[in-house]
C-alpha atoms as a PDB file:
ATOM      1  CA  UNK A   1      -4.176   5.021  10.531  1.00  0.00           C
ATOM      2  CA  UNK A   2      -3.556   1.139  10.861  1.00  0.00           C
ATOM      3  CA  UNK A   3      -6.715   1.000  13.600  1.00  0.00           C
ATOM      4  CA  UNK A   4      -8.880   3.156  11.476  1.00  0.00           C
ATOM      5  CA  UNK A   5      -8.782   1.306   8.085  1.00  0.00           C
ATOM      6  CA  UNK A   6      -7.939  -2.321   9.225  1.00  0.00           C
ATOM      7  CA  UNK A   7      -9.943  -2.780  12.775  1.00  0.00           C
ATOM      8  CA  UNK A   8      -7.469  -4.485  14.132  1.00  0.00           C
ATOM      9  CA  UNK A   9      -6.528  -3.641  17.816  1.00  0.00           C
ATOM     10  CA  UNK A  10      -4.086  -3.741  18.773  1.00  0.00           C
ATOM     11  CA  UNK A  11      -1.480  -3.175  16.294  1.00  0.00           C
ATOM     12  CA  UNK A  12       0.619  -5.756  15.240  1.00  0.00           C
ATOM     13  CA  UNK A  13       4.285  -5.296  14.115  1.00  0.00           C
ATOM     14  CA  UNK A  14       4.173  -2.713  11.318  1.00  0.00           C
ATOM     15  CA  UNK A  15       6.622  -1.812   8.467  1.00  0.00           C
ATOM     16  CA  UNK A  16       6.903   1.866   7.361  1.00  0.00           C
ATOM     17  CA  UNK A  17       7.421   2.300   3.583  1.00  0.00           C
ATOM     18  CA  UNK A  18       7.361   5.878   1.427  1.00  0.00           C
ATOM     19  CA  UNK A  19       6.816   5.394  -2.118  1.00  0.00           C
ATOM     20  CA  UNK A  20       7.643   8.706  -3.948  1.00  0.00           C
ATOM     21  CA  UNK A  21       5.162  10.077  -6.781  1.00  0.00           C
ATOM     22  CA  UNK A  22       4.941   8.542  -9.945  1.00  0.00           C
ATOM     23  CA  UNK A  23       6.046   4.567  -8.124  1.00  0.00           C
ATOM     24  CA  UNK A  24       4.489   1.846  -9.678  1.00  0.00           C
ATOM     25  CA  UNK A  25       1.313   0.723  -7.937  1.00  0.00           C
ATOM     26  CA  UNK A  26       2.271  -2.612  -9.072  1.00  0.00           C
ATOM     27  CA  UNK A  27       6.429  -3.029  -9.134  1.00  0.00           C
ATOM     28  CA  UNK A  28       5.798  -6.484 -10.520  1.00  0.00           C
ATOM     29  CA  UNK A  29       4.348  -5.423 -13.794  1.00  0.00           C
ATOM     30  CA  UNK A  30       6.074  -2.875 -16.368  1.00  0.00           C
ATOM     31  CA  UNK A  31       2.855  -0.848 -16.550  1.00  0.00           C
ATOM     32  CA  UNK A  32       4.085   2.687 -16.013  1.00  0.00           C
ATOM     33  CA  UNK A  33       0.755   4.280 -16.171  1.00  0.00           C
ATOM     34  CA  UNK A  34      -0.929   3.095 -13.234  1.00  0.00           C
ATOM     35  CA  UNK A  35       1.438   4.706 -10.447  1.00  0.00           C
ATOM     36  CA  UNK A  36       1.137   6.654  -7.413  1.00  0.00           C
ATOM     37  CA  UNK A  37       0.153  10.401  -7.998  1.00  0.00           C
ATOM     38  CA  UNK A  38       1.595  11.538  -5.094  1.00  0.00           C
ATOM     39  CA  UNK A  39       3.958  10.691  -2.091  1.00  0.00           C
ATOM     40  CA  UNK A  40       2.002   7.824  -0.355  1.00  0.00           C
ATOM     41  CA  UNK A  41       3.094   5.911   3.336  1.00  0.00           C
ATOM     42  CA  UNK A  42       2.582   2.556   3.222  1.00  0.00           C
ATOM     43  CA  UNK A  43       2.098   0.321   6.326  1.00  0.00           C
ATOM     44  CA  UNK A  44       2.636  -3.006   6.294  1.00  0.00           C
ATOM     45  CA  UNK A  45       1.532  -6.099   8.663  1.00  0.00           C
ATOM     46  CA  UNK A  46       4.263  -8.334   9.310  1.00  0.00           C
ATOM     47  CA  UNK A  47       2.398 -11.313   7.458  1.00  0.00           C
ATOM     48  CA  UNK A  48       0.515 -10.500   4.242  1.00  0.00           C
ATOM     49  CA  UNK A  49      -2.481 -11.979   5.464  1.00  0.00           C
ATOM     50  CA  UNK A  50      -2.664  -8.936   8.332  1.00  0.00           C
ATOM     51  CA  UNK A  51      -2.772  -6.608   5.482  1.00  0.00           C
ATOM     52  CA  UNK A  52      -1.445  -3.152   4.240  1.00  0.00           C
ATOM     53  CA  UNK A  53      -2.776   0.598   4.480  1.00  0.00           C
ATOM     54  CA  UNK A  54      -1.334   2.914   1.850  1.00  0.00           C
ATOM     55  CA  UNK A  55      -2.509   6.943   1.981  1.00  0.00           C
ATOM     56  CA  UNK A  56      -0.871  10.340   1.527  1.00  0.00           C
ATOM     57  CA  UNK A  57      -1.469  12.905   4.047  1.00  0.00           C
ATOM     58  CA  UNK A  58      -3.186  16.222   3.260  1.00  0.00           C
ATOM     59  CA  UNK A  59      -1.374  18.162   5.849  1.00  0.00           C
ATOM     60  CA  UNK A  60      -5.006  19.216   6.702  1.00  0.00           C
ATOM     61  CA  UNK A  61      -5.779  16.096   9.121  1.00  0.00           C
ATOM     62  CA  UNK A  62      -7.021  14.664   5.891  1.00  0.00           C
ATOM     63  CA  UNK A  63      -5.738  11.473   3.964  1.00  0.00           C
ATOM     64  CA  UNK A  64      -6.325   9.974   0.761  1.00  0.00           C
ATOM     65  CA  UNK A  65      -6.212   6.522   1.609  1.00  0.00           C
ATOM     66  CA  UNK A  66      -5.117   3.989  -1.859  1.00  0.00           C
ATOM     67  CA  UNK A  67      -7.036   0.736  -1.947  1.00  0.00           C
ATOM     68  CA  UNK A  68      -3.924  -1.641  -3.076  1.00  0.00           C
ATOM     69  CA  UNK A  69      -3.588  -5.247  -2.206  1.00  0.00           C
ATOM     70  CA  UNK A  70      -1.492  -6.716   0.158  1.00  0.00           C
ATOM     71  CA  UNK A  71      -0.067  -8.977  -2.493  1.00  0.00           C
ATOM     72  CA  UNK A  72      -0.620  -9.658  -6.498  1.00  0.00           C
ATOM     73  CA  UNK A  73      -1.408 -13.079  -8.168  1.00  0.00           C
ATOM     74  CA  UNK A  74       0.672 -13.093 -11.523  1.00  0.00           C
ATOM     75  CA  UNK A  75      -0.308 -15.338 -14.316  1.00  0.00           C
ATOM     76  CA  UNK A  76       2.665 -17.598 -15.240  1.00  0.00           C
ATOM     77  CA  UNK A  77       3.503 -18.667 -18.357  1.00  0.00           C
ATOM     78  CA  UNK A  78       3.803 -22.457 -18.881  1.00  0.00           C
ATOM     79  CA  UNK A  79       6.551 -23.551 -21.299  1.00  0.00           C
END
């Protein structure tokens, strides 16, 4: 999966995360409508800027692969 999607070779250090259906695409917002509508893997580069690859597998040798950023840019509010 991380070869396929990223074009990186080889591999670097990878992180293996499940979300479940109906997590948060975004955990740093409370938007609960935009969340994951099914189980998803997520791998993760050991430094953000390597990247991230979230999918859910089909069971079929098919994946729907989820186009999510590696990180989010919050707007902070100046007091």
């Amino acid at each position: 999966m991380w070869h396929q999607y990223t074009n990186t070779s080889p591999a670097p250090p990878l992180t293996v995360l499940f979300d479940e259906k109906g997590t948060p695409v975004n955990p740093y917002i409370e938007d609960t409508t935009l969340v994951f509508p099914e189980d998803v893997v997520v791998l993760v580069g050991e430094f953000t800027a390597v990247g991230m690859v979230t999918y859910h597998s089909n069971g079929d040798g098919t994946v729907n692969v989820y186009d999510v950023p590696s990180h989010w840019h919050q707007d902070r509010m100046l007091l």
